[in-house]
PDB file of N, CA and C in Angstrom:
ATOM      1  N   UNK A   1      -3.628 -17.874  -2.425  1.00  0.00           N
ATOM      2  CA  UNK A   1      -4.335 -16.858  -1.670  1.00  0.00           C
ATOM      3  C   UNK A   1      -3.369 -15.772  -1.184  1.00  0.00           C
ATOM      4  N   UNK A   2      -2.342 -16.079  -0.933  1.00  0.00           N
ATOM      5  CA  UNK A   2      -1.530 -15.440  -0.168  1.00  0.00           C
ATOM      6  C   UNK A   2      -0.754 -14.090  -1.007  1.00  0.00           C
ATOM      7  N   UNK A   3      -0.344 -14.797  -2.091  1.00  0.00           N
ATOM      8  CA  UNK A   3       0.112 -14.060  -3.262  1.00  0.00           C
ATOM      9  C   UNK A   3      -0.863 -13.477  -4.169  1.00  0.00           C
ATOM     10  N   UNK A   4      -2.188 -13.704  -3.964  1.00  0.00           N
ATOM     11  CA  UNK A   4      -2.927 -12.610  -4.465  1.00  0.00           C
ATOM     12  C   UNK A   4      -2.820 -11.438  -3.336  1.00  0.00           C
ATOM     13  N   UNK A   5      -2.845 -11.856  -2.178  1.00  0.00           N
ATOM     14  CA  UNK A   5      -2.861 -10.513  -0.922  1.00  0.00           C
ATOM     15  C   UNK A   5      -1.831  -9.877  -1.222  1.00  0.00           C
ATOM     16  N   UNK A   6      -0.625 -10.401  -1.863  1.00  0.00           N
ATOM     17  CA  UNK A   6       0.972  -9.851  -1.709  1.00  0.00           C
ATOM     18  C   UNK A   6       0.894  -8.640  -2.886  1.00  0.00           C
ATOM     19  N   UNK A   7      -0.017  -9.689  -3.666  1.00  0.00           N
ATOM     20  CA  UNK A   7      -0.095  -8.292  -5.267  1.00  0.00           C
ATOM     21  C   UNK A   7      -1.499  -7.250  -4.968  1.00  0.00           C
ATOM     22  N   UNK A   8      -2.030  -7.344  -4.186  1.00  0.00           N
ATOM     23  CA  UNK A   8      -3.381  -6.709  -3.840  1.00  0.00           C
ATOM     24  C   UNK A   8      -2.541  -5.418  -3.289  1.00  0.00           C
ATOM     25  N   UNK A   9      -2.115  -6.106  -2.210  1.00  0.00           N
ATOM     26  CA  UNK A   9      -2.238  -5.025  -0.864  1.00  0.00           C
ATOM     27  C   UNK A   9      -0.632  -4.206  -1.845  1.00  0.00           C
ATOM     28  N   UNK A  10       0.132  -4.875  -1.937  1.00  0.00           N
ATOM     29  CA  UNK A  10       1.586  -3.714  -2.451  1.00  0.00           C
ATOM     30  C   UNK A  10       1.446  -3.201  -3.864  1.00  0.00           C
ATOM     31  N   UNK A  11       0.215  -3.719  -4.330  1.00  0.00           N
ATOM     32  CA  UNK A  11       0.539  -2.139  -5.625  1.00  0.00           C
ATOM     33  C   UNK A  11      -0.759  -1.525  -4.895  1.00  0.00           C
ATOM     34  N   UNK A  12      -1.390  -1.593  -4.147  1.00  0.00           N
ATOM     35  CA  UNK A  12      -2.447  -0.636  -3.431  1.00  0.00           C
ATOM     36  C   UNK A  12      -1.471   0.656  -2.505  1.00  0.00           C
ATOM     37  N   UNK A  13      -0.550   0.261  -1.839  1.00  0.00           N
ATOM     38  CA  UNK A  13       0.431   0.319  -1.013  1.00  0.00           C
ATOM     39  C   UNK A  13       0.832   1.568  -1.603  1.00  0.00           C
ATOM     40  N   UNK A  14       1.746   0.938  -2.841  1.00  0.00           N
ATOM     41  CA  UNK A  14       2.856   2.093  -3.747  1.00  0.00           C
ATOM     42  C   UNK A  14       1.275   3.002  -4.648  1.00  0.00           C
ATOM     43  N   UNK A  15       0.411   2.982  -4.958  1.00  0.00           N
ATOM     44  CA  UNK A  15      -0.540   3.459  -5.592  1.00  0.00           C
ATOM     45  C   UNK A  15      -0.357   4.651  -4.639  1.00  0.00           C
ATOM     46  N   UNK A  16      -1.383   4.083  -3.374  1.00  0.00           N
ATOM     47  CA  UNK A  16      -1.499   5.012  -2.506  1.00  0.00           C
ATOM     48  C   UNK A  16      -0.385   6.056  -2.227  1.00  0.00           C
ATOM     49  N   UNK A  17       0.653   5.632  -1.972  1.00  0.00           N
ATOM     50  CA  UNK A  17       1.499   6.545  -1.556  1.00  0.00           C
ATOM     51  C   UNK A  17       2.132   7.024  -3.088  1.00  0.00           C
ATOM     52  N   UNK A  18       2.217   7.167  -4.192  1.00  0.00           N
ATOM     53  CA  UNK A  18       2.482   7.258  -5.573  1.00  0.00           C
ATOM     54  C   UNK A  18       1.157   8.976  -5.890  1.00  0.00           C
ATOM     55  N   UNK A  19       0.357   8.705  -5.670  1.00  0.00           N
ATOM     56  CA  UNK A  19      -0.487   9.496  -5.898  1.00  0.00           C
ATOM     57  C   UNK A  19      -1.123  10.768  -4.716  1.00  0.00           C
ATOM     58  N   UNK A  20      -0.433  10.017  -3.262  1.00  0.00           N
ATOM     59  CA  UNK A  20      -0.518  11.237  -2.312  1.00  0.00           C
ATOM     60  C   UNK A  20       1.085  12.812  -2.386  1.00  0.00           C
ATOM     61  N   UNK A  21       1.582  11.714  -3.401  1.00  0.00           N
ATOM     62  CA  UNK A  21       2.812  12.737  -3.415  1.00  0.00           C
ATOM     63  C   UNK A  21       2.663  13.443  -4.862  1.00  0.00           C
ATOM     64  N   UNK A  22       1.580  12.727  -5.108  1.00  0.00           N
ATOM     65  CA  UNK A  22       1.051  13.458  -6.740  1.00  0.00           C
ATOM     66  C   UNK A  22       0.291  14.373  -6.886  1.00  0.00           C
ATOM     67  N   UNK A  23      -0.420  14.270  -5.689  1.00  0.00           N
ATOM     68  CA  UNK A  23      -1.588  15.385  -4.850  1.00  0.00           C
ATOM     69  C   UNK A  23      -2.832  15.053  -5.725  1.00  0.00           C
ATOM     70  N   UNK A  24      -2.759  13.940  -6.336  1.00  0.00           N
ATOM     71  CA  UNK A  24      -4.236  13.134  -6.766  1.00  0.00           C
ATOM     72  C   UNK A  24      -5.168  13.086  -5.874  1.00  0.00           C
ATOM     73  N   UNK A  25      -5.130  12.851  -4.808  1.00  0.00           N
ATOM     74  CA  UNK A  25      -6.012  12.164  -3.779  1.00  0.00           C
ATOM     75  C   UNK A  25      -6.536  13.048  -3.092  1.00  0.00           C
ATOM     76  N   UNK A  26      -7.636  13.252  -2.379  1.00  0.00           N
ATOM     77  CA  UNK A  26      -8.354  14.410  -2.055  1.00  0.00           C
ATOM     78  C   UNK A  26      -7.177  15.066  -0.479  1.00  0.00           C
ATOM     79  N   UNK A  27      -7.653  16.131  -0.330  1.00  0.00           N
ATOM     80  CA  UNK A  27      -6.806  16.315   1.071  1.00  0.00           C
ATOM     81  C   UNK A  27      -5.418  16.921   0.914  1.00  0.00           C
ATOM     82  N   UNK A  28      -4.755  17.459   0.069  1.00  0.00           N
ATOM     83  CA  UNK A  28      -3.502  17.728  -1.025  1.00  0.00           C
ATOM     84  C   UNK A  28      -2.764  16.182   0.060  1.00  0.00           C
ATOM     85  N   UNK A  29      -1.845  16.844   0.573  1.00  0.00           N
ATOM     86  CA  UNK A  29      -0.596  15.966   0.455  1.00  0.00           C
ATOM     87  C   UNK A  29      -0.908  15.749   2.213  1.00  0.00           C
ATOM     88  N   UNK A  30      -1.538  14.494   2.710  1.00  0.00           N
ATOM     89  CA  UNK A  30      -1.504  13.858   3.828  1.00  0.00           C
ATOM     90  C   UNK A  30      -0.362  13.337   4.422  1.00  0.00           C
ATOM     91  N   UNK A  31       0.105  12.931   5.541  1.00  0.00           N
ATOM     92  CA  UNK A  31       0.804  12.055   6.280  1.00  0.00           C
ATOM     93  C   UNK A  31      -0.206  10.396   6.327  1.00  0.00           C
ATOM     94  N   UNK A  32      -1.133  10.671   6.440  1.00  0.00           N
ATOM     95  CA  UNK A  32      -2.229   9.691   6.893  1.00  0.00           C
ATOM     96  C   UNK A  32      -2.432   8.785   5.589  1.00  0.00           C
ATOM     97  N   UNK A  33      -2.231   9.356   4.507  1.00  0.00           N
ATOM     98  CA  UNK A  33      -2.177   8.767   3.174  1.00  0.00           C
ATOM     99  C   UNK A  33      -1.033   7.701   3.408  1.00  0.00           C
ATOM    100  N   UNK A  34       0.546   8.474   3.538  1.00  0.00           N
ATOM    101  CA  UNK A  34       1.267   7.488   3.280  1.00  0.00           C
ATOM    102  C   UNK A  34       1.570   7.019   4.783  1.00  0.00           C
ATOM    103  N   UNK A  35       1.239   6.567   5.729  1.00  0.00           N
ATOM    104  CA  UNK A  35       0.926   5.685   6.565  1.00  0.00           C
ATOM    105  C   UNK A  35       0.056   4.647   6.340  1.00  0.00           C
ATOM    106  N   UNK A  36      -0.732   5.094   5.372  1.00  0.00           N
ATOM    107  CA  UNK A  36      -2.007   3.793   5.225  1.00  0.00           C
ATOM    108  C   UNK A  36      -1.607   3.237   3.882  1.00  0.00           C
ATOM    109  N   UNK A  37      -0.005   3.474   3.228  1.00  0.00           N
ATOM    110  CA  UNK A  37       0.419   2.839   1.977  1.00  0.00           C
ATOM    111  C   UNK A  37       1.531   2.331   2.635  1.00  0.00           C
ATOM    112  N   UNK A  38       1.889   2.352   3.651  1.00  0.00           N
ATOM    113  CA  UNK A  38       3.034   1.605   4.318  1.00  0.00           C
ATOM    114  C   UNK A  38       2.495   0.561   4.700  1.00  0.00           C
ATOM    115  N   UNK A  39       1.279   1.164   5.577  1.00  0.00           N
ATOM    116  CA  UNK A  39       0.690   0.040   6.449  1.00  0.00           C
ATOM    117  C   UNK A  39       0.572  -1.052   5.007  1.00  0.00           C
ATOM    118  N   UNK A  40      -0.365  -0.670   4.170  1.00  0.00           N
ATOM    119  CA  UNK A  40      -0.445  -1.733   3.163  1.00  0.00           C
ATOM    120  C   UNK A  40       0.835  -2.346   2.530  1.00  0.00           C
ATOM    121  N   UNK A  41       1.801  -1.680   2.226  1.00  0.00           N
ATOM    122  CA  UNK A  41       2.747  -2.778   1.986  1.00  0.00           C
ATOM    123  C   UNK A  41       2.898  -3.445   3.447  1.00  0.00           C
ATOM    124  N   UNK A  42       3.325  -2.987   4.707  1.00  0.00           N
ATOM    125  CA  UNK A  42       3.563  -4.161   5.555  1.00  0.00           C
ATOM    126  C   UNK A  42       2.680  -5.250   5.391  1.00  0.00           C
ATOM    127  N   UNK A  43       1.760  -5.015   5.133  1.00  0.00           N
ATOM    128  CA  UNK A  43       0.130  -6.130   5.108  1.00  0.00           C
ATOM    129  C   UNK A  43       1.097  -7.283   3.987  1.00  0.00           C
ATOM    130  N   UNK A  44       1.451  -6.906   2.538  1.00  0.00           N
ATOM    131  CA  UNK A  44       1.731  -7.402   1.547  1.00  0.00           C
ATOM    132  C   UNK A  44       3.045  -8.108   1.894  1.00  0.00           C
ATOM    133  N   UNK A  45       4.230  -7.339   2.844  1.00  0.00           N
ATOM    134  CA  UNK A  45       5.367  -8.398   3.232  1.00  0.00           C
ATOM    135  C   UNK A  45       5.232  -9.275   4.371  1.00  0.00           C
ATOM    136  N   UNK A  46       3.712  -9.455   5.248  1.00  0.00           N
ATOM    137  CA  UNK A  46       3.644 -10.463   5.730  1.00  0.00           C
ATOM    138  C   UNK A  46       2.677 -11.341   5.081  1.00  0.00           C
ATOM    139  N   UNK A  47       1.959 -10.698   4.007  1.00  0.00           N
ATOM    140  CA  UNK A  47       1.494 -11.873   3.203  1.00  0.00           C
ATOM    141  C   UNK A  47       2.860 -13.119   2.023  1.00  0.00           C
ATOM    142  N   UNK A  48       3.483 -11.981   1.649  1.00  0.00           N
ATOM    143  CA  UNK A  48       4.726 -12.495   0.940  1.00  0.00           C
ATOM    144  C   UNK A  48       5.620 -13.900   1.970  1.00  0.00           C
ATOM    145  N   UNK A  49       6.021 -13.348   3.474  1.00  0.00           N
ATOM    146  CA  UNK A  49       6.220 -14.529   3.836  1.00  0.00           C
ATOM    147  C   UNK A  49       5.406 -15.527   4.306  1.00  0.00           C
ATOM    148  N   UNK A  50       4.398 -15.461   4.035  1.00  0.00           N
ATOM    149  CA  UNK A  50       3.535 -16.690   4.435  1.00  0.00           C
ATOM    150  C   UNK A  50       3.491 -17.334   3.676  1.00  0.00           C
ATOM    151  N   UNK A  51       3.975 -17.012   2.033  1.00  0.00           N
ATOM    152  CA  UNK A  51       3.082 -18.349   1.611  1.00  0.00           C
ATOM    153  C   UNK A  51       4.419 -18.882   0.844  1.00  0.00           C
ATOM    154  N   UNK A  52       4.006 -20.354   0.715  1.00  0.00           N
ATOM    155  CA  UNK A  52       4.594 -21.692   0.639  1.00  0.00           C
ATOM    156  C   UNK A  52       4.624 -22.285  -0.170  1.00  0.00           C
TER     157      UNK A  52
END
């Protein structure tokens, strides 16, 4: 479970922030974008140490 969250949330993470600097994503180039691709990798390195 855990390591599906780890691969979910961190290529969502680098996506997100991969494509706000690509100016893919609506809004040209946000701050709020790559805050919410950080936030998702943090999500993914406390899923990474959780699991066992």
């Amino acid at each position: 479970m855990y390591l599906v969250l780890f691969v979910l949330l961190g290529t969502c993470g680098a996506l997100m922030i991969i494509l706000n600097f690509l100016l893919v994503l609506p809004g040209s180039q946000s701050g709020w974008y790559t805050i919410g691709g950080l936030a998702l990798l943090a999500g993914a390195f406390y899923a990474a140490t959780q699991y066992r």
